[in-house]
Protein backbone atom coordinates (compact mmCIF):
# COMPACT_ATOMS: atom_id res chain seq x y z
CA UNK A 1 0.00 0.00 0.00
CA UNK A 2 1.61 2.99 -0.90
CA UNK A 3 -0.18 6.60 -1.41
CA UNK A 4 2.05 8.44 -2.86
CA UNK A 5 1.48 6.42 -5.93
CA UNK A 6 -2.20 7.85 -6.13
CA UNK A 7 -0.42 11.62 -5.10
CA UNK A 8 1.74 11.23 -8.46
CA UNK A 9 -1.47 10.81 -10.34
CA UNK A 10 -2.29 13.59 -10.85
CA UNK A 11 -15.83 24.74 13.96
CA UNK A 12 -15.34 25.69 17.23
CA UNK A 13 -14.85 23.28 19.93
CA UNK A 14 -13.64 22.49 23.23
CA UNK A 15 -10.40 20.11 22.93
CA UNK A 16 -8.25 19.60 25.51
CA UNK A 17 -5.19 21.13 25.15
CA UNK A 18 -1.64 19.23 25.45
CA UNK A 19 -1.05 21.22 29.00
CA UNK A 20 -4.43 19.07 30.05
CA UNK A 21 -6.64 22.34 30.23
CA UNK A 22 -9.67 22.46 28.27
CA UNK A 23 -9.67 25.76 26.82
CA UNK A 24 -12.29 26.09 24.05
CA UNK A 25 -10.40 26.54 20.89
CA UNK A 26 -10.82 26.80 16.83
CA UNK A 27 -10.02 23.17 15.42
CA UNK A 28 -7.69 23.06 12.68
CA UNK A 29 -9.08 21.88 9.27
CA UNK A 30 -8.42 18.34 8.04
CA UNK A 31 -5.69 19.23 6.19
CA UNK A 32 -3.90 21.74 8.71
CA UNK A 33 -4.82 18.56 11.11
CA UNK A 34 -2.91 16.13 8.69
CA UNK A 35 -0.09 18.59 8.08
CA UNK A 36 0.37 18.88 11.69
CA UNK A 37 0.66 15.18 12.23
CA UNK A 38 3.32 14.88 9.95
CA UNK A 39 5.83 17.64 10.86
CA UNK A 40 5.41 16.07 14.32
CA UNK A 41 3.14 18.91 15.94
CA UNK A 42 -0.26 17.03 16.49
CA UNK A 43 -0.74 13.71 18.64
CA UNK A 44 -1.94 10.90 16.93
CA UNK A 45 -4.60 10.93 19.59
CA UNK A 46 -5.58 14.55 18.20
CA UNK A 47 -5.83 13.38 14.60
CA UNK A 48 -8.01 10.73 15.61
CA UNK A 49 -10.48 12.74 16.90
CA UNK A 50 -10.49 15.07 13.94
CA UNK A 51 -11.38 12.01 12.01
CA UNK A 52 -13.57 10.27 14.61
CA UNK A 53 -16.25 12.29 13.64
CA UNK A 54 -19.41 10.46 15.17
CA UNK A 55 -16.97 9.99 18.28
CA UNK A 56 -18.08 6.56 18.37
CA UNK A 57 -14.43 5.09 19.03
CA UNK A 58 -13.70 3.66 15.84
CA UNK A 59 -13.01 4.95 12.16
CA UNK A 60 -15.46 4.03 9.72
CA UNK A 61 -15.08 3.81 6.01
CA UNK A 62 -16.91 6.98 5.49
CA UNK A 63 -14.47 8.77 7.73
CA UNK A 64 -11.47 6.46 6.43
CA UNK A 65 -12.34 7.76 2.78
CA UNK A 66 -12.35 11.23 3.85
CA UNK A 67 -9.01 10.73 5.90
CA UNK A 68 -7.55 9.59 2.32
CA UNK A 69 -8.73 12.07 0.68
CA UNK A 70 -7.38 14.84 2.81
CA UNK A 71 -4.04 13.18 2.89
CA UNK A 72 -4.03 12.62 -0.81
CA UNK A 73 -4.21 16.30 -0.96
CA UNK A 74 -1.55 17.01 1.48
CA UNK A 75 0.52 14.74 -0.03
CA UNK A 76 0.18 15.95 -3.73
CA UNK A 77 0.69 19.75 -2.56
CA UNK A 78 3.44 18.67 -0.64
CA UNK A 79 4.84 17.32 -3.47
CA UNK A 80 4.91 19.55 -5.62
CA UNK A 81 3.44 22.91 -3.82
CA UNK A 82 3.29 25.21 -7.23
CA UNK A 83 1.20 22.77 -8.97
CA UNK A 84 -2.87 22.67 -8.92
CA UNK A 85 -3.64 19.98 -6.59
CA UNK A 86 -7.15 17.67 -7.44
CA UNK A 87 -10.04 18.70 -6.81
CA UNK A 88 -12.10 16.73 -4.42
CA UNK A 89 -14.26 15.02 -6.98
CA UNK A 90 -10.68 13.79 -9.25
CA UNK A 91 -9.65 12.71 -5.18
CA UNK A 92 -13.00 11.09 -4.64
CA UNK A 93 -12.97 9.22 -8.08
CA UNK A 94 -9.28 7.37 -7.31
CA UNK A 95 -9.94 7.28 -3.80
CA UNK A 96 -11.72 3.58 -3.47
CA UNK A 97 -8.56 1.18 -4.10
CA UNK A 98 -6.37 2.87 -1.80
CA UNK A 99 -9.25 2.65 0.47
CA UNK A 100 -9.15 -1.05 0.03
CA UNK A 101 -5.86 -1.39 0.46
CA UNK A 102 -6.10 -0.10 3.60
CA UNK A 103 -9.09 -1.18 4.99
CA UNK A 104 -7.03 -5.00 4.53
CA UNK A 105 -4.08 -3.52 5.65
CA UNK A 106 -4.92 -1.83 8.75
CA UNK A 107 -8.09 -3.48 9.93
CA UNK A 108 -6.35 -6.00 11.20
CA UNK A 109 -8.95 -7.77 13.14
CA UNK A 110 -11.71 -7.57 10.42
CA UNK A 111 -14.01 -5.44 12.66
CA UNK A 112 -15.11 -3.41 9.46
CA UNK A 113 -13.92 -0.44 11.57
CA UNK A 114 -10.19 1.09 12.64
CA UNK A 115 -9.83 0.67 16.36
CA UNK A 116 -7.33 3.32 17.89
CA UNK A 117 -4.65 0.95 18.20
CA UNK A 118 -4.93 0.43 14.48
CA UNK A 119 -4.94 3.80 13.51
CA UNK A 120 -1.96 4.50 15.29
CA UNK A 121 -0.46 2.38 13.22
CA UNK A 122 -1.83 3.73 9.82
CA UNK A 123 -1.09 7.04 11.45
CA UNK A 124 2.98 6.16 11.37
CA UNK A 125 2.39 4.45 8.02
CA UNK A 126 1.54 8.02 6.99
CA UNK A 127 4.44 9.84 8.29
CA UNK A 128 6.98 7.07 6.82
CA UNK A 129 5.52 7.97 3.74
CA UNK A 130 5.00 11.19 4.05
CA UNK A 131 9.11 11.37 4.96
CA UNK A 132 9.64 9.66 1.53
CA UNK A 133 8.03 12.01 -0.98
């Protein structure tokens, strides 16, 4: 599973904060929430509930395919930042074998859903590739 191979193809809220006070604060988009991930300055707890959106403790494919699709975007900019990334429909339309490939990869106990300790490990998949573009 790599997805940088698909990249080459062409609200307010009250988180707790790392110092453990609960401050209400803006949320970062997606995106700002992926890119912080990777340069190390989000928790992989934090990402997950960006992505955990109906907080139900797991990652479904609906949120899974959204996930990709951020990344994908992160990942092509990052890339190659003076091109026009995809829009979300071109990301939506190559989206569905990458999320294949990683439901199989990644849910590893055939749930149908990510569990956190899964993610975590998708999460790190990310940033090793994310290191290699």
């Amino acid at each position: 599973f790599r997805l940088v191979t698909v990249v080459s193809m062409g609200s307010l809220c009250s988180n707790p904060k790392s110092d453990g006070s609960s401050k209400s604060h803006k949320q970062p988009s997606e995106s700002e929430a992926i890119i912080a991930f990777l340069k190390g300055e989000m928790t992989v707890d934090a990402l997950w509930s960006i992505f955990d959106k109906n907080t139900d403790g797991t990652i479904d494919r609906k949120e899974m395919e959204e996930l990709l699709i951020e990344t994908m975007r992160v990942f092509y900019i990052s890339k190659d930042p003076k091109a026009q990334p995809p829009t979300t429909e071109e990301l939506k339309a190559g989206v569905q074998p990458i999320l294949e490939k990683t439901w199989k990869k990644f849910d590893k106990d055939h749930s149908g859903k990510i569990e956190e300790d899964e993610f975590k490990e998708f999460a790190e998949d990310l940033r090793t590739q994310h290191s290699d573009l």
